[in-house]
C-alpha atoms as a PDB file:
ATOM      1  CA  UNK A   1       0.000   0.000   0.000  1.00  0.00           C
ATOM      2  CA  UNK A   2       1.503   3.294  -0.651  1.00  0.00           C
ATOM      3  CA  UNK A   3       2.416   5.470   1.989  1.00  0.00           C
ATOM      4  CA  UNK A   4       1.963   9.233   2.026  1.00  0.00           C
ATOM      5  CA  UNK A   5       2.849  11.022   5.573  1.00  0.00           C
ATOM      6  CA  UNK A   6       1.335  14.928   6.602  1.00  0.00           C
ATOM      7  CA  UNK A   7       4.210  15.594   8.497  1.00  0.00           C
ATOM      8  CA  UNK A   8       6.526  18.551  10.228  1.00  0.00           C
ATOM      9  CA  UNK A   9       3.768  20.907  10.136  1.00  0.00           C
ATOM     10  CA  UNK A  10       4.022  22.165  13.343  1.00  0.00           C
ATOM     11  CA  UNK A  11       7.248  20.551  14.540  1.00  0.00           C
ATOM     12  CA  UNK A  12       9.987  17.970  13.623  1.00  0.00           C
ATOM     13  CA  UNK A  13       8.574  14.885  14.447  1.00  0.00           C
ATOM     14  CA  UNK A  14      11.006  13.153  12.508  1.00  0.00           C
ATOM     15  CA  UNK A  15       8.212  11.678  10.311  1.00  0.00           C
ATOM     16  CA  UNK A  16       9.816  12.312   7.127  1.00  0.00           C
ATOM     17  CA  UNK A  17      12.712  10.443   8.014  1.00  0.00           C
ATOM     18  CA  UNK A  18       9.930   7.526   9.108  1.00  0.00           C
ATOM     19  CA  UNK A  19       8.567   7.860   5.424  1.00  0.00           C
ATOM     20  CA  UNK A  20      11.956   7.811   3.767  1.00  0.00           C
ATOM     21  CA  UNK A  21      12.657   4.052   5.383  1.00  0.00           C
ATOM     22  CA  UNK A  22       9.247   2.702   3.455  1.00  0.00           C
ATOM     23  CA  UNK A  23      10.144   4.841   0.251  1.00  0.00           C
ATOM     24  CA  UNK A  24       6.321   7.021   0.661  1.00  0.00           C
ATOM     25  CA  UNK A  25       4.976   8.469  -2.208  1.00  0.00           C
ATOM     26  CA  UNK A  26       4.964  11.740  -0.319  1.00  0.00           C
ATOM     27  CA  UNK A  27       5.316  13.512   2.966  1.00  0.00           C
ATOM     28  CA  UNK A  28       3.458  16.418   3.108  1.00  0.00           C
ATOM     29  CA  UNK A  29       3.592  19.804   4.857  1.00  0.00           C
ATOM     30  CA  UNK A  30       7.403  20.355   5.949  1.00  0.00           C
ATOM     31  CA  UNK A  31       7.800  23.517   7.736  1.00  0.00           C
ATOM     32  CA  UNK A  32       9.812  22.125  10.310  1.00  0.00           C
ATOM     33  CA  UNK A  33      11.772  19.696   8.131  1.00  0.00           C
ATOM     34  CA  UNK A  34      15.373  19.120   9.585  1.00  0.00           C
ATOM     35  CA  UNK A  35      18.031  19.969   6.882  1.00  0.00           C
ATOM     36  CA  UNK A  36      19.433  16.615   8.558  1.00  0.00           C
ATOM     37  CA  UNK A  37      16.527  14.749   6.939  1.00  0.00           C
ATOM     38  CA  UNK A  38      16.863  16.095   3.289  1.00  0.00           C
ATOM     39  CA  UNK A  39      19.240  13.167   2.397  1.00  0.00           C
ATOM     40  CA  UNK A  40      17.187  10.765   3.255  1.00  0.00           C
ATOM     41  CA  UNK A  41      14.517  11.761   1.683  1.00  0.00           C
ATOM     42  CA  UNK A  42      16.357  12.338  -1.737  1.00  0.00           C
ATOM     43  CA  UNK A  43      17.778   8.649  -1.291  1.00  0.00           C
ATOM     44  CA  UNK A  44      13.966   7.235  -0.870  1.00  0.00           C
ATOM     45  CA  UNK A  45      12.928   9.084  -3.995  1.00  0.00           C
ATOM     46  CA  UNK A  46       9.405  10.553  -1.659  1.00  0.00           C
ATOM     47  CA  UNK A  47       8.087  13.316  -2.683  1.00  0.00           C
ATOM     48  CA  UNK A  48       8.232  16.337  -0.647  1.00  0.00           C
ATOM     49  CA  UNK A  49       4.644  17.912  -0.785  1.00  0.00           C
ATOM     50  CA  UNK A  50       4.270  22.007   0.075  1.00  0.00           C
ATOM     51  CA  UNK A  51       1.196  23.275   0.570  1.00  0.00           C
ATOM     52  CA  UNK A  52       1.391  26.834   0.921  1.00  0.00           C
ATOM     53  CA  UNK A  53      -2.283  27.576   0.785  1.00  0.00           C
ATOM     54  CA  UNK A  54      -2.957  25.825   4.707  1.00  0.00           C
ATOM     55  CA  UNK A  55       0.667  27.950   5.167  1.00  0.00           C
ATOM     56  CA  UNK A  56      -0.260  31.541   4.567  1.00  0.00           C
ATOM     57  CA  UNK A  57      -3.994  30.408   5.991  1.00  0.00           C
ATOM     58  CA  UNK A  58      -2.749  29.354   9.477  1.00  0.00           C
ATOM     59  CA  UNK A  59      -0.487  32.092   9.538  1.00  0.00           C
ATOM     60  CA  UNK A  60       2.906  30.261  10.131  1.00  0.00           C
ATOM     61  CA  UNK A  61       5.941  32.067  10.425  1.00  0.00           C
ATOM     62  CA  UNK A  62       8.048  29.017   9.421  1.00  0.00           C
ATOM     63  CA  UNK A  63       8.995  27.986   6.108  1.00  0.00           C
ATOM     64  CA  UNK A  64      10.032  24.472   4.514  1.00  0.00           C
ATOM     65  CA  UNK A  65      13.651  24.497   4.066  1.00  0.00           C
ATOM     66  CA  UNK A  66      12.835  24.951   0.025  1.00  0.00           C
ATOM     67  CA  UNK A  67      16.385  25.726  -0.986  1.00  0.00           C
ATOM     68  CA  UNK A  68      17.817  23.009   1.016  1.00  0.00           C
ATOM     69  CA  UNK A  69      15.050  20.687  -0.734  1.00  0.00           C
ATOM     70  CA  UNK A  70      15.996  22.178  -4.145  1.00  0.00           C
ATOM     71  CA  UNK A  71      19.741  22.001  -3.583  1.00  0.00           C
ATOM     72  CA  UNK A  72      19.650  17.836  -2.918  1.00  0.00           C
ATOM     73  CA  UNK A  73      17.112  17.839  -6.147  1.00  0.00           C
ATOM     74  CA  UNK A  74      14.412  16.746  -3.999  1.00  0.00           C
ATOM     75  CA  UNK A  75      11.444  16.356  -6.060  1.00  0.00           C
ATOM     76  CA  UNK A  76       8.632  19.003  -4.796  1.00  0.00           C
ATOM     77  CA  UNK A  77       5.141  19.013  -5.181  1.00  0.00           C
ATOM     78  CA  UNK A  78       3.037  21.995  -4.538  1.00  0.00           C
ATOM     79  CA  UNK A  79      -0.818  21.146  -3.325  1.00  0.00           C
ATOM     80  CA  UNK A  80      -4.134  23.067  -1.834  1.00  0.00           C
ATOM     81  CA  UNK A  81      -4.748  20.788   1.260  1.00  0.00           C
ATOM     82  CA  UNK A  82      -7.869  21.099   0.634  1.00  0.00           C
ATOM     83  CA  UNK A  83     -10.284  19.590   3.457  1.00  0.00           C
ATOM     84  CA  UNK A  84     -13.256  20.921   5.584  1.00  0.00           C
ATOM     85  CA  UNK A  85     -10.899  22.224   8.325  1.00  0.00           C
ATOM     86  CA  UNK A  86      -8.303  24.187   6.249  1.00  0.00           C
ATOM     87  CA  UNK A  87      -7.778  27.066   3.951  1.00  0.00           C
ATOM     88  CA  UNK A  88     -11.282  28.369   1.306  1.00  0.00           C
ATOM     89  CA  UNK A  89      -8.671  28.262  -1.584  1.00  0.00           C
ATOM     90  CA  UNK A  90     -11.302  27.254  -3.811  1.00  0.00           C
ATOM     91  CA  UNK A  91     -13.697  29.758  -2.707  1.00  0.00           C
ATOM     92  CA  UNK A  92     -12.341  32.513  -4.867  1.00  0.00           C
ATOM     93  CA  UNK A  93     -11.827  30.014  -8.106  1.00  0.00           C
ATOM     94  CA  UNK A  94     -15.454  28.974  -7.665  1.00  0.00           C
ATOM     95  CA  UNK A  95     -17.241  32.100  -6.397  1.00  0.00           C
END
């Protein structure tokens, strides 16, 4: 079963380094991403998913480490989160 992980939103829970040992399709979030964990990562070939909509919604004051990803050629994803309990992104496509 494939394995995608919302993880490091709100601290470094190390779960990205969790999803790098079962090579998960993604791990999502990443604000609080160690730069220790980037190789990892790169090695499991996981996607590293942004979402900078639930970002600028929650107000956060801490970015991804997006350089750091882009340096080890990390492949990055960019998605909406879009749930019930997170940012109305689609309310101004749709309105």
């Amino acid at each position: 079963m494939p394995i995608k992980l919302h993880a490091e939103q709100l601290s470094d829970l190390k779960g990205t380094k969790l999803t790098s040992e079962y090579n998960a399709w993604s791990v999502d979030h990443l604000e609080f991403l160690s730069p220790n964990d980037i190789p990892a990562l790169k090695q499991s070939n996981t996607i590293a998913t942004l979402l900078p909509a639930a970002f600028y919604f929650l107000s956060e004051t801490q970015l991804p480490p997006i350089n750091a990803l882009r340096k080890a050629k990390v492949p990055i994803a960019i998605a909406t989160d879009h749930n019930p309990g997170i940012p109305p992104v689609f309310r101004f496509y749709w309105q």
